[in-house]
Protein backbone atom coordinates (compact mmCIF):
# COMPACT_ATOMS: atom_id res chain seq x y z
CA UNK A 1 -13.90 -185.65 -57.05
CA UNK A 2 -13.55 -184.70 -60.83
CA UNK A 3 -11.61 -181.81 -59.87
CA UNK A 4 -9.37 -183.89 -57.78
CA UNK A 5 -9.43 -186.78 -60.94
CA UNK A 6 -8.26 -183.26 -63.53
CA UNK A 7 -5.41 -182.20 -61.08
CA UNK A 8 -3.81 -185.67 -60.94
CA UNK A 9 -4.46 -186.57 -64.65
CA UNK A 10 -2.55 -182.94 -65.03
CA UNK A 11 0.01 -183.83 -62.92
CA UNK A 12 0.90 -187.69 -64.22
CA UNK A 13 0.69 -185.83 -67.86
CA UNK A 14 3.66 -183.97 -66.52
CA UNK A 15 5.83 -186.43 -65.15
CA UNK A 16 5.56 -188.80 -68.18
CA UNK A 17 6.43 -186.07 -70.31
CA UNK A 18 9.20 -185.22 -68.67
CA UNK A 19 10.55 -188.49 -68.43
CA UNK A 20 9.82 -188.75 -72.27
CA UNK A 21 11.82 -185.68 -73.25
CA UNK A 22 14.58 -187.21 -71.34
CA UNK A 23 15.48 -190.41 -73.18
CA UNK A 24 15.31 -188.13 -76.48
CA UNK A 25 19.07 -187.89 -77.39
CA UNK A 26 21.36 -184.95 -78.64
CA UNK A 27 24.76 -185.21 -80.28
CA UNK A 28 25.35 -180.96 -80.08
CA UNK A 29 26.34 -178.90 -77.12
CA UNK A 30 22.70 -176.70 -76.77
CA UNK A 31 20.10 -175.89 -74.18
CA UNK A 32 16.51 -176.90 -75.09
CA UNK A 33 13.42 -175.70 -72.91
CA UNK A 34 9.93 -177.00 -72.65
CA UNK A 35 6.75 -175.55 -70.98
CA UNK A 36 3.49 -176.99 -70.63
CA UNK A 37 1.14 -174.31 -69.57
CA UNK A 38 -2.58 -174.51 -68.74
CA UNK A 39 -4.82 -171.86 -67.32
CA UNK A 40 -3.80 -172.27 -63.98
CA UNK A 41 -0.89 -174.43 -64.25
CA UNK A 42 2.83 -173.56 -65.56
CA UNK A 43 5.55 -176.01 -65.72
CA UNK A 44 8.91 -175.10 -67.24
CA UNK A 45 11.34 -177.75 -67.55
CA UNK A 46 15.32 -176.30 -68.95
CA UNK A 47 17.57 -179.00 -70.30
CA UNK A 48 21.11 -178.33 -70.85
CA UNK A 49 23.04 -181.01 -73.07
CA UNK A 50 27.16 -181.55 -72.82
CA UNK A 51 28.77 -184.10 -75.24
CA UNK A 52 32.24 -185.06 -74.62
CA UNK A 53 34.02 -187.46 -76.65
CA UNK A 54 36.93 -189.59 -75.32
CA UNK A 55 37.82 -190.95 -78.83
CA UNK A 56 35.25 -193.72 -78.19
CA UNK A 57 32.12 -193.15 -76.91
CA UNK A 58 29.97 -189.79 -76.99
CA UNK A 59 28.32 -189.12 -73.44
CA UNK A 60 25.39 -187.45 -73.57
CA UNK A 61 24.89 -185.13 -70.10
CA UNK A 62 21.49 -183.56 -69.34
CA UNK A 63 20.22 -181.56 -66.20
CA UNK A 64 16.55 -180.89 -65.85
CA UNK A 65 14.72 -178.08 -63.52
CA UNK A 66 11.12 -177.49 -62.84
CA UNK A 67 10.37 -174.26 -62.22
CA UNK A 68 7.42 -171.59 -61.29
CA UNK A 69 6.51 -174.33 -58.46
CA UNK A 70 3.87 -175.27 -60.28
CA UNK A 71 4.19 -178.90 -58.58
CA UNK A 72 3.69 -177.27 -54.98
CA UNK A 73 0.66 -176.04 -56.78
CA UNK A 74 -1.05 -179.34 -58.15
CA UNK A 75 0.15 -180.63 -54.60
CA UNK A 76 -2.03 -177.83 -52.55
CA UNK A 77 -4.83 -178.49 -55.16
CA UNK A 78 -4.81 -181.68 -54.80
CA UNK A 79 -4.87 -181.55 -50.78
CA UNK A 80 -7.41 -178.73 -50.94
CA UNK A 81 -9.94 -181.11 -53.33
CA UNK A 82 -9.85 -183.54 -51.37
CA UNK A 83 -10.48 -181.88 -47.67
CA UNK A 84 -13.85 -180.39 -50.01
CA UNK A 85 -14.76 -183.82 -50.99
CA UNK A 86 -14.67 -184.79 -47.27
CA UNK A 87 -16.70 -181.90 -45.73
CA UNK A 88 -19.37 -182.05 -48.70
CA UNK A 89 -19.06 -186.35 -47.70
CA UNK A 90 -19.83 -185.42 -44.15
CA UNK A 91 -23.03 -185.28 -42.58
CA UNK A 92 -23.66 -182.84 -40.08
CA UNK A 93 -25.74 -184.29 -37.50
CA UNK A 94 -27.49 -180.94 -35.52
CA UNK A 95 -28.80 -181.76 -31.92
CA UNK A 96 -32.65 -181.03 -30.97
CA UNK A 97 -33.57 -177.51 -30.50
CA UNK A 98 -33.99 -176.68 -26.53
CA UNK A 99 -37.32 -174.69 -27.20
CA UNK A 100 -40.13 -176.54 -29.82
CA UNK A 101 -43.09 -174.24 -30.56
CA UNK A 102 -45.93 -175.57 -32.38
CA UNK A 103 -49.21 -173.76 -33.34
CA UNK A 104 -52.80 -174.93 -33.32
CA UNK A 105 -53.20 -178.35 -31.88
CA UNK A 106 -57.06 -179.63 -31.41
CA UNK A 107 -58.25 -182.24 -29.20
CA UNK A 108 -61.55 -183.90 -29.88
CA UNK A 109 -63.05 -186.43 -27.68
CA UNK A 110 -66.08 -187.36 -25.41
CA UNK A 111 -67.54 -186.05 -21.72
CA UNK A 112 -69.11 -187.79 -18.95
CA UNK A 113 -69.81 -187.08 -15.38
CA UNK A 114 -68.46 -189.28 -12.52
CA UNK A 115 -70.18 -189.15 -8.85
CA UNK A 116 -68.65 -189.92 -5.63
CA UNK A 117 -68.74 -193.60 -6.25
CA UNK A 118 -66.63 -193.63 -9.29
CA UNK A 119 -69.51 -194.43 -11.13
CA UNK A 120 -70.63 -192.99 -14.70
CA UNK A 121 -74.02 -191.27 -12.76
CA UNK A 122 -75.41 -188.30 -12.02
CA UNK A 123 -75.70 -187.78 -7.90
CA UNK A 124 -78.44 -189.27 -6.35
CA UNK A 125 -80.30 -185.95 -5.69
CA UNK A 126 -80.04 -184.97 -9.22
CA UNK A 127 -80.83 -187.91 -11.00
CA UNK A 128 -82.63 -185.88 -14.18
CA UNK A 129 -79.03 -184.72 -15.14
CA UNK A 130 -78.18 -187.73 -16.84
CA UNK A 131 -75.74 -187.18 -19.36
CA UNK A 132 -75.58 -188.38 -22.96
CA UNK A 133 -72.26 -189.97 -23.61
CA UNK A 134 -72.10 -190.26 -27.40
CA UNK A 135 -73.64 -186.64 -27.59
CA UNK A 136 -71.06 -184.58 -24.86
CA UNK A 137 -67.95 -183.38 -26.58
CA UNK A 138 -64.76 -181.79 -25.25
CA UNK A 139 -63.13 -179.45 -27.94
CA UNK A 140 -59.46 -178.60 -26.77
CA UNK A 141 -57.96 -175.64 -28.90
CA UNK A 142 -54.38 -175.32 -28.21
CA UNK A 143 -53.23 -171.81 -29.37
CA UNK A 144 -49.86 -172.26 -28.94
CA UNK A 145 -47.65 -174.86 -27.23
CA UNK A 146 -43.75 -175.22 -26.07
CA UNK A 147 -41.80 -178.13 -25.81
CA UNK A 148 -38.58 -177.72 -23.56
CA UNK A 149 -36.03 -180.00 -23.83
CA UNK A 150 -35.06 -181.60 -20.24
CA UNK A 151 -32.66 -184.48 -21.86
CA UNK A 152 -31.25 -185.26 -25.15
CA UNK A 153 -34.83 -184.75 -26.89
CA UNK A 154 -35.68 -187.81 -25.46
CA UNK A 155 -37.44 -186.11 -21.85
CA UNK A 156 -39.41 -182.71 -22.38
CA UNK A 157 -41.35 -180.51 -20.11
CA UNK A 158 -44.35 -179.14 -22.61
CA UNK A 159 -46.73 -176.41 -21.79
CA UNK A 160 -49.27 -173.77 -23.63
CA UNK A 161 -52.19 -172.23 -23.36
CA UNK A 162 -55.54 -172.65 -25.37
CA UNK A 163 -59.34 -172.90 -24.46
CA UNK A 164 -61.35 -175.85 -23.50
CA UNK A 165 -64.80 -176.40 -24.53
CA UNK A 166 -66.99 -179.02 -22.90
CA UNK A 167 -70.67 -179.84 -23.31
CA UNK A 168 -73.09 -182.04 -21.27
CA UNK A 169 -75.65 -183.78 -23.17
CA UNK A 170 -78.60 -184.06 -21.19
CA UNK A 171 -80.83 -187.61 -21.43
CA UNK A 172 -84.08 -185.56 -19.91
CA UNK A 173 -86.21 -182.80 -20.63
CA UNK A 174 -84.86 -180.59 -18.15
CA UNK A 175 -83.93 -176.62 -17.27
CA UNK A 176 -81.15 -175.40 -14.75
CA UNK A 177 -82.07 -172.40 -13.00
CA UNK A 178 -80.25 -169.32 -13.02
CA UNK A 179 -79.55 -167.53 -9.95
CA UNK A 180 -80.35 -170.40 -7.87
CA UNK A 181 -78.42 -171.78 -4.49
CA UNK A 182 -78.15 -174.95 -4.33
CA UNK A 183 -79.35 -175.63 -7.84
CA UNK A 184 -82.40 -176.36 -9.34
CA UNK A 185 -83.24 -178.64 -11.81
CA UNK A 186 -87.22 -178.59 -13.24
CA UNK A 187 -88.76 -180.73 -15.94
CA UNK A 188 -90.64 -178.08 -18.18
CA UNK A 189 -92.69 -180.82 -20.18
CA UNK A 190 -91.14 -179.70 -23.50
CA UNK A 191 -89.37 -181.83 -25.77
CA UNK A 192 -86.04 -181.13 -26.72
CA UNK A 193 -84.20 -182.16 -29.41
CA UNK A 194 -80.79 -180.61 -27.97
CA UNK A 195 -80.76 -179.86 -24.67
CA UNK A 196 -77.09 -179.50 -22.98
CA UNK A 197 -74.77 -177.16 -20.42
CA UNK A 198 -71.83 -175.57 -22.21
CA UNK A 199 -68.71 -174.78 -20.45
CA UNK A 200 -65.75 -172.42 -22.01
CA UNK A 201 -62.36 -172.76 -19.74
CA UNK A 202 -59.32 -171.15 -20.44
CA UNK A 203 -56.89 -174.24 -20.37
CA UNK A 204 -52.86 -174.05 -19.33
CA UNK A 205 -51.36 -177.76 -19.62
CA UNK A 206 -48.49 -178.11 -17.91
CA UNK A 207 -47.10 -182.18 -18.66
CA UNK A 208 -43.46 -184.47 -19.11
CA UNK A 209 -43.24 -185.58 -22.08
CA UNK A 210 -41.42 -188.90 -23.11
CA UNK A 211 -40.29 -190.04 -26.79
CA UNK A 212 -39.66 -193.42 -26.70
CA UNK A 213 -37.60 -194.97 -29.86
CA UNK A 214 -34.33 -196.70 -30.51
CA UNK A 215 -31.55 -194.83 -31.91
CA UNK A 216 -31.99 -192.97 -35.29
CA UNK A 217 -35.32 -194.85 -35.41
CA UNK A 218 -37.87 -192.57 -37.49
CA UNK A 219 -41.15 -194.13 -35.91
CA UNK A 220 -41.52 -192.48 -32.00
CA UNK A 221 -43.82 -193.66 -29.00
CA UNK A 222 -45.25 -190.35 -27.30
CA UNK A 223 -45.88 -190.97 -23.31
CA UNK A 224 -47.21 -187.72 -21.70
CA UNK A 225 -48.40 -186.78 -17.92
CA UNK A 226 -49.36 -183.71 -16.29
CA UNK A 227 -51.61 -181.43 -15.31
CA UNK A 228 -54.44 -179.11 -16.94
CA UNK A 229 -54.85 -176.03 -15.01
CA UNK A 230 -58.69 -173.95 -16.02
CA UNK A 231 -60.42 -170.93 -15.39
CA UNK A 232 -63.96 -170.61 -16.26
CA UNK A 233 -64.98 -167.98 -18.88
CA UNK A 234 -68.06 -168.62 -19.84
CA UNK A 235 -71.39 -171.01 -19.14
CA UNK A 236 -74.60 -171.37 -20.86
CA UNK A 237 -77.71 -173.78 -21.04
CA UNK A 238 -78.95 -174.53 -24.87
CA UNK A 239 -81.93 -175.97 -25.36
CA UNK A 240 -83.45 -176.59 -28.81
CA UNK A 241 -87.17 -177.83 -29.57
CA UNK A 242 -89.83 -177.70 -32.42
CA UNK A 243 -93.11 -176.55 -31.50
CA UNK A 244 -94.80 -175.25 -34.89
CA UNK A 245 -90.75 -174.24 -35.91
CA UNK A 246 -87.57 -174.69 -35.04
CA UNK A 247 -86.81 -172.69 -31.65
CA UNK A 248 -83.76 -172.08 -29.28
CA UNK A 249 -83.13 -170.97 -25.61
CA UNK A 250 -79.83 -170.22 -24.77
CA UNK A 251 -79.57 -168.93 -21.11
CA UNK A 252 -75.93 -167.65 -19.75
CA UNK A 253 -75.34 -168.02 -16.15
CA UNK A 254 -72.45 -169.10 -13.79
CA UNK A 255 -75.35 -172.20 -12.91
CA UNK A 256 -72.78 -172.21 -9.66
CA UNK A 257 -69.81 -173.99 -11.35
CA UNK A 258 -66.07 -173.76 -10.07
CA UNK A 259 -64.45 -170.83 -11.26
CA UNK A 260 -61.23 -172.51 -11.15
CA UNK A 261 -60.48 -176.18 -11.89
CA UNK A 262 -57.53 -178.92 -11.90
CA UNK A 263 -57.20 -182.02 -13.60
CA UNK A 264 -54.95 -184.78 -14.32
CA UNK A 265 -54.32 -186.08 -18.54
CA UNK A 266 -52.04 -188.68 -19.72
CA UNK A 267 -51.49 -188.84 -23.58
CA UNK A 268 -50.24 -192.29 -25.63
CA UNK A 269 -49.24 -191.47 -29.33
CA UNK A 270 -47.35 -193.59 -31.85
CA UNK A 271 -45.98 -191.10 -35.12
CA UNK A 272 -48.67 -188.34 -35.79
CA UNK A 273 -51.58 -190.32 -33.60
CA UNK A 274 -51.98 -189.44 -30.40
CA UNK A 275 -54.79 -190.59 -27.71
CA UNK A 276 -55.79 -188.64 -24.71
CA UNK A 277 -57.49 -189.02 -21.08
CA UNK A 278 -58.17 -186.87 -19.14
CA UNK A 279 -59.94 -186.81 -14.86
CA UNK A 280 -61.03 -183.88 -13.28
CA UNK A 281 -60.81 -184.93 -9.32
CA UNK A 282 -62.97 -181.94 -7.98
CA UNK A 283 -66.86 -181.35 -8.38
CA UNK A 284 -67.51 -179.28 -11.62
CA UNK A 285 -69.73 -177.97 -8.67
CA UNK A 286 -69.46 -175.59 -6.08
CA UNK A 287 -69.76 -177.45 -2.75
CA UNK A 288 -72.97 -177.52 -1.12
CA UNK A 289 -74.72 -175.33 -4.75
CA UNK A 290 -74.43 -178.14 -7.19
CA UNK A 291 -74.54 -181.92 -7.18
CA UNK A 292 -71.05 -183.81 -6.87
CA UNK A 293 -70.16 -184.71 -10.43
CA UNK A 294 -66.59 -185.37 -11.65
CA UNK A 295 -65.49 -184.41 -15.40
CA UNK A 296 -63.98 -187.83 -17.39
CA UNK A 297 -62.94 -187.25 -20.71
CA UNK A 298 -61.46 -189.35 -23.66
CA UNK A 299 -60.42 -188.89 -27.14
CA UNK A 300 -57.80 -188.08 -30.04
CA UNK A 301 -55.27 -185.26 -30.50
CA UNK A 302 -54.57 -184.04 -34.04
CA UNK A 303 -51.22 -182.73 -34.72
CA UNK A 304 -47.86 -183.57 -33.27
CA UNK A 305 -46.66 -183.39 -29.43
């Protein structure tokens, strides 16, 4: 805009002067030339003056030229300045990317089990694996996680890959056998003060994603669905006690678990907070090795969708 402002202030000096220069008189036959000259700008302006004298009046006659088009010039300046001033005016309003890849997402939350009731107990033939609720975490590390966009930004299918770690909590004093089918569960007499089953999945979510805002609105609703799709890595029993010092038994076995597993997860977020749920239908169990106990888990997802 000042450049636009110099170029005009340039080119109004130029007219008034010109129409200055022409009300100055001359009484002699002569040719007078002006130039006003800056460092990009040239303006000549020839003047010719032609008295005649019919015995009673002297007429004075003048002709003017511009030259070195220095007007076409201040004109394409002019136009050019102001078709900048536009495009730096103009925001440029990019669309969302079609691929979103975000790194390290965790999901903290809490474990139960569920049995064939839809109740929060253990099965009725293994009623000593009560679990702790407060004390049975899920730990969800997502390693890496894509968000493809279906529609406008607003609709997005988003997948990854990470591991899932889940612990049982048990209420009792009690040991899972290795090695055993079905499994057994004894009470050693000892008592614990941890005493829990550790699972280690490797965890592919596969889940629509929904962002739900007006238009241009900076605060976003998050509504996800899907699935979680898990193979087992590892499984362990740990077992701490005191007994004259601190001691630990940890004991790795398969303890006949489902190698592979399948589970449904919704997710509710509003800006960077974002709640999940998440049901595992089948027995963490093998069928007839293990009592029928259903995975339930709740809790909070830390970092963006």
């Amino acid at each position: 805009m000042k450049r636009i402002l110099k170029h005009t202030v340039a080119f109004a000096f130029i007219c008034i002067s010109s129409l200055a220069f022409a009300q100055t008189d001359s009484t002699a036959n002569n040719e007078k030339e002006t130039v006003f000259e800056t460092n990009k700008v040239k303006v000549v302006i020839k003047e010719k003056v032609i008295v005649t004298n019919d015995g009673k009046d002297t007429i004075v006659e003048r002709t003017k030229e511009i030259v070195d088009g220095s007007l076409d010039y201040l004109k394409n300046e002019i136009e050019k300045e102001i078709e900048e001033e536009v495009v730096e005016d103009f925001e440029v309003v990019e669309g969302p990317e079609f691929i979103e890849t975000r790194w390290n997402k965790f999901h903290l939350g809490l474990n139960n089990l569920m049995n064939t009731d839809g109740k929060l107990e253990t099965d009725a033939n293994y009623g000593k694996m009560e679990v702790s609720l407060a004390n049975s975490v899920n730990f969800r590390w997502d390693v890496v996680t894509q968000a493809m966009n279906l529609y406008k930004g607003k609709v997005r299918l988003v997948y990854g890959i990470g591991i899932d770690y889940n612990n049982y909590r048990f209420k009792n004093d009690i040991s899972l056998m290795p090695d055993s089918i079905p499994l057994m569960v004894l009470e050693d007499g000892i008592n614990y003060d941890k005493n829990k089953l550790v699972t280690q999945h490797l965890n592919i979510p596969v889940m629509i994603n929904f962002k739900l805002a007006p238009k241009n609105a900076k605060e976003v609703v998050y509504v996800s669905a899907g699935a979680n799709l898990g193979y087992l890595i590892r499984s362990h029993q740990k077992q701490v006690w005191d007994v004259k010092g601190k001691k630990k038994n940890k004991i790795r076995d398969d303890y006949n678990l489902e190698q592979f597993r399948i589970g449904y997860e919704v997710q509710f977020g509003y800006k960077n907070i974002v709640l999940f749920g998440k049901y595992f239908p089948k027995s963490i169990f093998k069928a007839n090795q293990g009592p029928e106990l259903r995975t339930v888990s709740a809790g909070i997802l830390i970092g963006k969708v």
